[in-house]
Protein backbone atom coordinates (compact mmCIF):
# COMPACT_ATOMS: atom_id res chain seq x y z
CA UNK A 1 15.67 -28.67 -15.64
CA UNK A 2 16.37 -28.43 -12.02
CA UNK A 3 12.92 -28.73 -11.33
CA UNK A 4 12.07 -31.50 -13.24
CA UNK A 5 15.05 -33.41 -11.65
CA UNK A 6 13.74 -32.50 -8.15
CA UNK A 7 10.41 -34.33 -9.51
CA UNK A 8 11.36 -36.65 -10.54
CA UNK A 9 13.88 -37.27 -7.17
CA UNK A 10 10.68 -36.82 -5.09
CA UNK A 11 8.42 -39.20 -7.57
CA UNK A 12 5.46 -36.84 -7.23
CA UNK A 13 2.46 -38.72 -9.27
CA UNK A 14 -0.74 -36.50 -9.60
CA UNK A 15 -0.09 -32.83 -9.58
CA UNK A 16 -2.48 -29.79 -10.59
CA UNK A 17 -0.90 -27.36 -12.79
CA UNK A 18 -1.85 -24.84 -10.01
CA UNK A 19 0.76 -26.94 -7.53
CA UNK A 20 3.43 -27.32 -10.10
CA UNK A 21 3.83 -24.27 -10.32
CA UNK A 22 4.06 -23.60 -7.20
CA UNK A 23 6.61 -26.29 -7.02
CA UNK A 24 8.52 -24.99 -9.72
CA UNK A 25 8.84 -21.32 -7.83
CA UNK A 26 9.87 -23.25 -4.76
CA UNK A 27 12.93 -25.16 -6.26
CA UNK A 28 13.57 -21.33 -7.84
CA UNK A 29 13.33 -19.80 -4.47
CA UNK A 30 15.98 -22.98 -3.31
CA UNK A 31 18.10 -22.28 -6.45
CA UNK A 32 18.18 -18.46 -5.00
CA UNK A 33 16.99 -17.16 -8.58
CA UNK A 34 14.40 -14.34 -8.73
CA UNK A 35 11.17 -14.25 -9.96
CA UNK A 36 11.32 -12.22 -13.56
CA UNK A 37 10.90 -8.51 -13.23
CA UNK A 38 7.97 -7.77 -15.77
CA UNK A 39 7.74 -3.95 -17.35
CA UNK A 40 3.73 -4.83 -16.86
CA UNK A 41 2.31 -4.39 -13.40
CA UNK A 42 1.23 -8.58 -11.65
CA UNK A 43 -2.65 -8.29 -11.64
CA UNK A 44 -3.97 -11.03 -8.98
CA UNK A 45 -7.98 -11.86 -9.35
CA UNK A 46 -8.87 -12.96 -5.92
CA UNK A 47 -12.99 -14.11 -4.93
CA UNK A 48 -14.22 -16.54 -2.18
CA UNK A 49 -14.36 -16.05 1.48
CA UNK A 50 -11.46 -13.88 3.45
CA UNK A 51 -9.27 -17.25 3.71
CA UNK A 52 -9.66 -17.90 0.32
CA UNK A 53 -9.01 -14.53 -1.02
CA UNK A 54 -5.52 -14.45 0.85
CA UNK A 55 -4.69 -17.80 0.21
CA UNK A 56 -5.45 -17.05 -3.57
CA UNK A 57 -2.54 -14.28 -3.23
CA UNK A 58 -0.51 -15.80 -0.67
CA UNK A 59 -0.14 -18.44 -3.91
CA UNK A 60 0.16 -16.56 -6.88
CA UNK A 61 2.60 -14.12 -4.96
CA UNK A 62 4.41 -17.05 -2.70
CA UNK A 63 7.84 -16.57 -4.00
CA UNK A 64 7.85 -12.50 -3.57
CA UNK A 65 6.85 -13.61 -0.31
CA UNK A 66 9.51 -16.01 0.66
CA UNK A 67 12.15 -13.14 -1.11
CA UNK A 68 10.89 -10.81 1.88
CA UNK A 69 11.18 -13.74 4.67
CA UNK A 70 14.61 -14.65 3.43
CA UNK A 71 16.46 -10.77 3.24
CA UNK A 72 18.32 -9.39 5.72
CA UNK A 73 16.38 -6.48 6.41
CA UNK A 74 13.57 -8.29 7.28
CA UNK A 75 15.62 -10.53 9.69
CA UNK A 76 16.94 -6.81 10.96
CA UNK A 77 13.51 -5.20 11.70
CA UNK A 78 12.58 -8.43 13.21
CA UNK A 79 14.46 -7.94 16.22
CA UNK A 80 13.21 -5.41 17.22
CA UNK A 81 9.62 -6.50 17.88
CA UNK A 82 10.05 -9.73 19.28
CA UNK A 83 8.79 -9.00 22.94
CA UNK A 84 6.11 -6.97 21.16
CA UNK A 85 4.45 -9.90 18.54
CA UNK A 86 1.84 -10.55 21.74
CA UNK A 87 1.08 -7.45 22.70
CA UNK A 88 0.20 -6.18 19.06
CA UNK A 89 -1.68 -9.66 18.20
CA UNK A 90 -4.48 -9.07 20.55
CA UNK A 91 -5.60 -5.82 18.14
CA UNK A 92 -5.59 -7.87 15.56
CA UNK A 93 -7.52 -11.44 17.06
CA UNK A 94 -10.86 -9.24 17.27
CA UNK A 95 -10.95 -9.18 13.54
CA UNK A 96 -11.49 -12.39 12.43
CA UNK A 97 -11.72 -11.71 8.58
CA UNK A 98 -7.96 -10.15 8.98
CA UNK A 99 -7.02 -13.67 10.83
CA UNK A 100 -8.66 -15.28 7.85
CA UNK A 101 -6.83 -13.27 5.38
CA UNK A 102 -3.63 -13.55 6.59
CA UNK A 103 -4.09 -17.01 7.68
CA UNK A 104 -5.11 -17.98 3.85
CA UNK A 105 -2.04 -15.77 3.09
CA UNK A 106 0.37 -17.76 4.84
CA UNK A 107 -0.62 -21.20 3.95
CA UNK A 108 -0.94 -19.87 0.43
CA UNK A 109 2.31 -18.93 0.12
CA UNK A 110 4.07 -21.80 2.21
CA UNK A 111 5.04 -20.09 5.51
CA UNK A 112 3.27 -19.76 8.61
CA UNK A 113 0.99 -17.40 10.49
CA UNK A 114 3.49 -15.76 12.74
CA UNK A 115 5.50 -14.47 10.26
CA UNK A 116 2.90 -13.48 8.46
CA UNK A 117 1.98 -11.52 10.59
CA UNK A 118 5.06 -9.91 11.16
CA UNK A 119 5.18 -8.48 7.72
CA UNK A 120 2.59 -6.46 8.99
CA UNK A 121 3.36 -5.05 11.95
CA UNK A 122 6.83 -4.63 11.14
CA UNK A 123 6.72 -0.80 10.52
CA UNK A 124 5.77 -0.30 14.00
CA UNK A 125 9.59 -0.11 15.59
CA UNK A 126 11.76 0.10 12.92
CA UNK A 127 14.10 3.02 12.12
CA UNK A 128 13.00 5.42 9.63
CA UNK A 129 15.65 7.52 8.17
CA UNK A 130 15.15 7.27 5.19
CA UNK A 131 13.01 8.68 2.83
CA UNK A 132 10.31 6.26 0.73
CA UNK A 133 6.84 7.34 1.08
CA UNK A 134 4.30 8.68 -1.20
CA UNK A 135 2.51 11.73 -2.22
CA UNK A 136 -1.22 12.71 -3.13
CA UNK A 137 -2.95 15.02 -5.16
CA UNK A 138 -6.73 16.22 -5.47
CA UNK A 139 -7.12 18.39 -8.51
CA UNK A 140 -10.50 20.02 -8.26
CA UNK A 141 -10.81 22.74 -10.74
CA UNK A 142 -11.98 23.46 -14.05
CA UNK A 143 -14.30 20.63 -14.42
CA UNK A 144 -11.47 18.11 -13.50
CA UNK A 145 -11.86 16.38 -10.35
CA UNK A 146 -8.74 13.70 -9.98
CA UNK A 147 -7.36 11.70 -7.10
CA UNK A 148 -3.76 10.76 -8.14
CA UNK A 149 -1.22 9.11 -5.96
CA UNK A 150 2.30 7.48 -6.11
CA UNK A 151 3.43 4.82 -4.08
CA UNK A 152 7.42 4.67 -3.09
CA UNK A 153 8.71 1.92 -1.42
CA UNK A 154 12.33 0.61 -0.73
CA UNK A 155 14.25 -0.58 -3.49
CA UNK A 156 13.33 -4.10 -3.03
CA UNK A 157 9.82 -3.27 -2.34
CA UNK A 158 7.39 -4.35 -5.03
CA UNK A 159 3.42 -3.65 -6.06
CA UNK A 160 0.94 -5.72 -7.73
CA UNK A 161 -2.68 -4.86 -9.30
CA UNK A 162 -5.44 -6.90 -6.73
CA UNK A 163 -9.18 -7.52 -7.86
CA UNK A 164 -11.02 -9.43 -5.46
CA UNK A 165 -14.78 -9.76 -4.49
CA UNK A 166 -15.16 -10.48 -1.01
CA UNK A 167 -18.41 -12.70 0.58
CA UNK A 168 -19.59 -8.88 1.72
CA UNK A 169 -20.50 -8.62 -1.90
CA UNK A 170 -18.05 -5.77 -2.35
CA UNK A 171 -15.05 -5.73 -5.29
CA UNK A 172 -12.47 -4.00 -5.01
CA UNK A 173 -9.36 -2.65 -7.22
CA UNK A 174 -6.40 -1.51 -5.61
CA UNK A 175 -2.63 -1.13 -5.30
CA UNK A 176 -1.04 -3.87 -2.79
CA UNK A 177 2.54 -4.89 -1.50
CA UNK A 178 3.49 -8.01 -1.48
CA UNK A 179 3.19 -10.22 1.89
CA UNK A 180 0.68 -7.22 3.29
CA UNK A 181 -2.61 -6.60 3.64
CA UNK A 182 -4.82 -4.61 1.02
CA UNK A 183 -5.41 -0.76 2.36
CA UNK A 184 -2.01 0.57 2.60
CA UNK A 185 -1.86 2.33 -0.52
CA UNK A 186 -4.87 3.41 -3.17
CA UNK A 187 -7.94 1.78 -3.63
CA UNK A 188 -11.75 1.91 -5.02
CA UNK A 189 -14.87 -0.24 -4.07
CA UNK A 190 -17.64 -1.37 -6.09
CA UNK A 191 -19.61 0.97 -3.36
CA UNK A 192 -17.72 4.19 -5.40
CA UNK A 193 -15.60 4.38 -2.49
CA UNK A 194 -12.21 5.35 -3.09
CA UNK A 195 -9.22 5.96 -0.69
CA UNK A 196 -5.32 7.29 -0.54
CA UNK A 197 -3.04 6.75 2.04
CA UNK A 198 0.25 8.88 3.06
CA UNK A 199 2.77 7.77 6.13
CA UNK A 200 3.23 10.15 8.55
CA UNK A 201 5.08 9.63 11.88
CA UNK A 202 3.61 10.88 15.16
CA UNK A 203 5.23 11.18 18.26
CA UNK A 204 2.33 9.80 20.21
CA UNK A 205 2.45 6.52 19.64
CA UNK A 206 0.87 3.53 22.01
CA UNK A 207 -0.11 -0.17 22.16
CA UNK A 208 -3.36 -0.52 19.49
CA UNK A 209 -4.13 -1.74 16.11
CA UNK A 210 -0.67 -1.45 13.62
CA UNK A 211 -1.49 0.58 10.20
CA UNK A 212 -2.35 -2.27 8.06
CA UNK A 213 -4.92 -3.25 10.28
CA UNK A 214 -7.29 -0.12 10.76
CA UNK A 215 -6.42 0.45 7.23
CA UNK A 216 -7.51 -2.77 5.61
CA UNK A 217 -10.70 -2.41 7.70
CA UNK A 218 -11.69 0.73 5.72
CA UNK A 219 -11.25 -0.45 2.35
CA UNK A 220 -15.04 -2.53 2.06
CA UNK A 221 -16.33 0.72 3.62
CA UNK A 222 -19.54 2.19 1.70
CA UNK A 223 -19.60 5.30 2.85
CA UNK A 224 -16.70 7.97 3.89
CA UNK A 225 -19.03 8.03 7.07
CA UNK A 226 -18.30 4.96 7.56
CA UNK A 227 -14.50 5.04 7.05
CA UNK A 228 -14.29 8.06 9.22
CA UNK A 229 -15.69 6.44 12.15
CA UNK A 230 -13.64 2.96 11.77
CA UNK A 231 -10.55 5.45 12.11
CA UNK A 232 -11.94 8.08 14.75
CA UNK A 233 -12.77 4.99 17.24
CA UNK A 234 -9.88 2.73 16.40
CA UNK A 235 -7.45 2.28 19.10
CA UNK A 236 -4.43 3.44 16.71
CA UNK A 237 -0.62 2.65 17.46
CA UNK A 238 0.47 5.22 14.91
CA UNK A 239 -0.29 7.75 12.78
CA UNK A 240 -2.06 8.05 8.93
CA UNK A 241 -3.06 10.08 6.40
CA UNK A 242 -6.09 9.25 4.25
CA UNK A 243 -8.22 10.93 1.73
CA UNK A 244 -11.60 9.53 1.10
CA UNK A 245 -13.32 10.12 -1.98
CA UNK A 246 -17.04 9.02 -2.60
CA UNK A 247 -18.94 10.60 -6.03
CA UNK A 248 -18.95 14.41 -5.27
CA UNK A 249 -17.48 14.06 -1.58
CA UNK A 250 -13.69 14.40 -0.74
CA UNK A 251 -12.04 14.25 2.26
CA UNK A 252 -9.05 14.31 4.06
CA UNK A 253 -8.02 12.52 7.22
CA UNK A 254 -4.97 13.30 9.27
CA UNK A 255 -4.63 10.57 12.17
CA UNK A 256 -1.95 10.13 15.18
CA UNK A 257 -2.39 7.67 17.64
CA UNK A 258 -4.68 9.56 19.95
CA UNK A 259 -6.12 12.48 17.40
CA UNK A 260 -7.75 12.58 14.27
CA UNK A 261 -8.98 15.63 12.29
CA UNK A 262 -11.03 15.79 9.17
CA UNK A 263 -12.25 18.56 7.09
CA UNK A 264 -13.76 18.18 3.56
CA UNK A 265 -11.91 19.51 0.44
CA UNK A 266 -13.56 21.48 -2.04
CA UNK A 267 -10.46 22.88 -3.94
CA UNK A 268 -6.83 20.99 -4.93
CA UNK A 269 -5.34 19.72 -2.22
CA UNK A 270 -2.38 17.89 -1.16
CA UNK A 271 -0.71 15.32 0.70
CA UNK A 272 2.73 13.53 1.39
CA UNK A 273 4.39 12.65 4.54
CA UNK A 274 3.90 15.36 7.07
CA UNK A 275 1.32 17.09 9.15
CA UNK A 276 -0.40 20.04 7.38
CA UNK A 277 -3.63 20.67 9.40
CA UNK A 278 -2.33 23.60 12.47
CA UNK A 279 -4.31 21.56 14.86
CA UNK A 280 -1.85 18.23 14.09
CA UNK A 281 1.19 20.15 13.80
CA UNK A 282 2.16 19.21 17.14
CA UNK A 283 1.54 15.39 17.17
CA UNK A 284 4.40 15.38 14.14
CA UNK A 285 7.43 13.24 15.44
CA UNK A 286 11.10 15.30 15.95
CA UNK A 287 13.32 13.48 14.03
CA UNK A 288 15.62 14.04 10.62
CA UNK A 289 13.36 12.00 8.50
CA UNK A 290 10.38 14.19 8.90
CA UNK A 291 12.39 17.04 7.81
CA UNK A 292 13.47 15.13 5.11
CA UNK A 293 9.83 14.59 4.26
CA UNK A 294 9.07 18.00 4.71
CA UNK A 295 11.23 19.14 1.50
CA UNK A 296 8.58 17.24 -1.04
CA UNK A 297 5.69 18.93 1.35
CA UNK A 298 7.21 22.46 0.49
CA UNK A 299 7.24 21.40 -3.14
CA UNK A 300 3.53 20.49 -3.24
CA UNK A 301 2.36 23.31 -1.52
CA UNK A 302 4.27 25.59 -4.50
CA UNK A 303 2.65 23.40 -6.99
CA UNK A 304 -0.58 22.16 -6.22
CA UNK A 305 -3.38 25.42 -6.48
CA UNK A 306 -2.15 25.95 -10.34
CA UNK A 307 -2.71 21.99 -11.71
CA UNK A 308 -5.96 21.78 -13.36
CA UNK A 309 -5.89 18.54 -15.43
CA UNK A 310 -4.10 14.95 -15.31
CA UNK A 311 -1.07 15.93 -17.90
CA UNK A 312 -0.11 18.72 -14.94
CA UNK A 313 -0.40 16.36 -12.34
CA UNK A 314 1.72 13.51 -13.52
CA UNK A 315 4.66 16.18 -14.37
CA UNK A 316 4.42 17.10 -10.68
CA UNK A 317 4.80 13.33 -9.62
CA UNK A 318 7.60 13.27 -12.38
CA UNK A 319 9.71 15.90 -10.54
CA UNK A 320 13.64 15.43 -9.62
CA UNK A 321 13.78 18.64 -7.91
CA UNK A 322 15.33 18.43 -4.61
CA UNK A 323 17.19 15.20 -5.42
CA UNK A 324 17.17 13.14 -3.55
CA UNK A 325 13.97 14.16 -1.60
CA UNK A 326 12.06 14.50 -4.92
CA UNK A 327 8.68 13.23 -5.80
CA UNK A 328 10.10 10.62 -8.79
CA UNK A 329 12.48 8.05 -7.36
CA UNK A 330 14.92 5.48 -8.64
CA UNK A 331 16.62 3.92 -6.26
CA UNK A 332 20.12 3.33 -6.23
CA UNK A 333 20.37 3.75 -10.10
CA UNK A 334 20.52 7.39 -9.49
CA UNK A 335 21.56 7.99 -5.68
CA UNK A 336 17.70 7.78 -4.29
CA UNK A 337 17.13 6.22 -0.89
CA UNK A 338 13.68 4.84 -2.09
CA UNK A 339 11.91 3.88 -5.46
CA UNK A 340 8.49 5.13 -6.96
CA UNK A 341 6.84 2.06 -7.45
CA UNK A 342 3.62 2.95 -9.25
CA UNK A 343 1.07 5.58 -9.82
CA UNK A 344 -2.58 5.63 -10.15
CA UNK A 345 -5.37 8.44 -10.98
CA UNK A 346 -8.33 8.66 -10.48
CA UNK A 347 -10.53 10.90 -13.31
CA UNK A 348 -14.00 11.17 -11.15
CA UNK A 349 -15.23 13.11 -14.01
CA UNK A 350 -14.27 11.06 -17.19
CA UNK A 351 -15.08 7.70 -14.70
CA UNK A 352 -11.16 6.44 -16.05
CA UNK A 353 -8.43 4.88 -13.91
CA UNK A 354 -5.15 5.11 -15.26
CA UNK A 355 -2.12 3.25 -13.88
CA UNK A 356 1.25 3.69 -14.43
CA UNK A 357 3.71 1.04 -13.32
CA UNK A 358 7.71 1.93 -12.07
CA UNK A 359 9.45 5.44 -11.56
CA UNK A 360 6.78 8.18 -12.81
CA UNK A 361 9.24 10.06 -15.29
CA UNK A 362 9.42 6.81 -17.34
CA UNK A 363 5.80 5.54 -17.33
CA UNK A 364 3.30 5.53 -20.05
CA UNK A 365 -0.07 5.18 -18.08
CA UNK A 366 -2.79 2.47 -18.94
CA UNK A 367 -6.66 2.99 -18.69
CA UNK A 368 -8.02 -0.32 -16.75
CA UNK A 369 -11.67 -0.88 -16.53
CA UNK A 370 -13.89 -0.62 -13.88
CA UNK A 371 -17.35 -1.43 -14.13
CA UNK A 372 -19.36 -0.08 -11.14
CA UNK A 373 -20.36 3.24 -10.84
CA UNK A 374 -18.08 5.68 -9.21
């Protein structure tokens, strides 16, 4: 009703469906209501060139987008890289699809570039004492070989389900935040390319390209060749973990800003939010959090050599153990700093995704299609 009176105020003749709805979310957003909270995971289908692509989100995720822009932690972390924006835009200006793709972003969802950009640089400064990261598994035994990883965010964090094609020719499928670029969390290329992505916080950090930049730069990759050299000969401003999976080929990457070691994995394996390779010990950052971190690491490494199949897996990524530091997170509903967000395995064997949507205990996971090989 609101809406329609706000029409009719303006006398708007002509509109698309497309641009009444956005309309409509826009006199939501002014009427400070939030968009509906669905038990169903927001797939976005995205093609075109990079501008189109993120202006194709930037639209269909526009108010999530102007949620972010409008909360007080984002007006918070904001301070604290203002003398900063210039110095990290010139690792980003070389890339011109990222401009695009952020640029489409913006206008799609109504704001503009700068804070845009923001959104994805703001990790860079803020304080992190608090525990909301993610965790990754390889199982590679028994005829099983399974990438699984769950993504925790902040309680007002959010995920949606992107498939785009982009003009390289390459789809994609993969787990996204809203207002951000693609690469920070799981994804798999039409190339049979597939990637993971853990946080981890070095203490050697420097002027260079944020996270979601060297990150969204691996994920049209076609080889793990490929990926490995985007992220040896990036100049880095913080640290990353990946693994990169490609057919029979697995690997895991541990990055800081100025070191990056590799070594392929041909047993289970594991990941969260701390160093675990002796050579990177040294790069991890002193602080609380990381020790905080550390207690889900311990965990894994007691777990992970006896899983064997999928079932095993996801009871892992279920755990409350160590509450609050656990693996399976709620938010404030039961005393957790952060919130699991979403799950997703990988079954290289059986060629089936499944995807599980909201705190791990609760989930029931969903087999989505795929249709290149992998």
């Amino acid at each position: 009703m609101q809406a329609l009176k706000i029409l009719n105020k303006a006398r708007i003749r002509n509109i698309s469906i497309g641009n009444l709805v956005d309309i409509i979310d826009t006199v939501n957003l002014m009427a400070n209501l939030n968009p509906a909270k669905s038990d169903k995971i927001k797939v976005i289908n995205a093609e075109g060139s990079y501008y189109e692509i993120g202006h194709t989100i930037g639209r269909k995720t526009r108010l999530q987008i102007q949620q972010i822009l409008h909360s007080k932690s984002y007006d918070e972390n904001q301070s604290v890289i203002d003398n900063e924006y210039n110095d990290f835009l010139k690792y980003i200006e070389p890339y011109p699809f990222i401009v695009d793709e952020l640029r489409g972003m913006a206008d799609g969802s109504g704001t503009d570039f700068e804070s845009i950009v923001r959104l994805n640089i703001v990790e860079l400064d803020r304080e992190r004492n608090i525990q909301f990261d993610c965790s990754s598994f390889i199982i590679k035994k028994d005829n099983t070989d399974i990438l699984a990883h769950s993504e925790d965010g902040l309680e007002g964090d959010d995920i949606f389900l992107l498939r785009a094609t982009y003009p390289s020719g390459t789809e994609i499928l993969s787990f996204c935040y809203y207002g951000s670029l693609v690469g920070i969390s799981a994804s798999l290329n039409s190339h049979g390319f597939i990637m993971s992505c853990n946080l981890v916080l070095s203490n050697d950090n420097q002027p260079g390209e944020p996270k979601r930049v060297f990150s969204r730069r691996l994920v049209e990759c076609k080889t793990i060749d490929e990926a490995l050299d985007i992220v040896k000969t990036a100049r880095r401003c913080q640290g990353q973990h990946y693994i990169f999976k490609q057919f029979d080929r697995t690997v895991g990457v541990e990055a800081s800003a100025t070191r990056v070691q590799s070594r392929e994995i041909a047993h289970n394996y594991y990941h969260c939010n701390n160093y675990i390779f002796p050579e990177m010990k040294k790069y991890e950052a002193d602080a609380g959090y990381v020790k905080k971190l550390n207690i889900r690491t311990l965990e894994a490494e007691g777990n992970y050599q006896s899983l064997s199949d999928l079932k095993g897996v996801k009871e892992v990524l279920s755990s409350h153990k160590n509450h609050p530091n656990c693996f399976c997170t709620h938010g404030s509903e039961k005393g957790n700093y952060s919130k699991t967000l979403g799950s997703i395995y990988f079954d290289c064997i059986k060629k089936q995704i499944w995807i599980g949507y909201g705190p791990t205990c609760r989930i029931e996971l969903e087999c989505i299609p795929f249709s290149h090989p992998w």
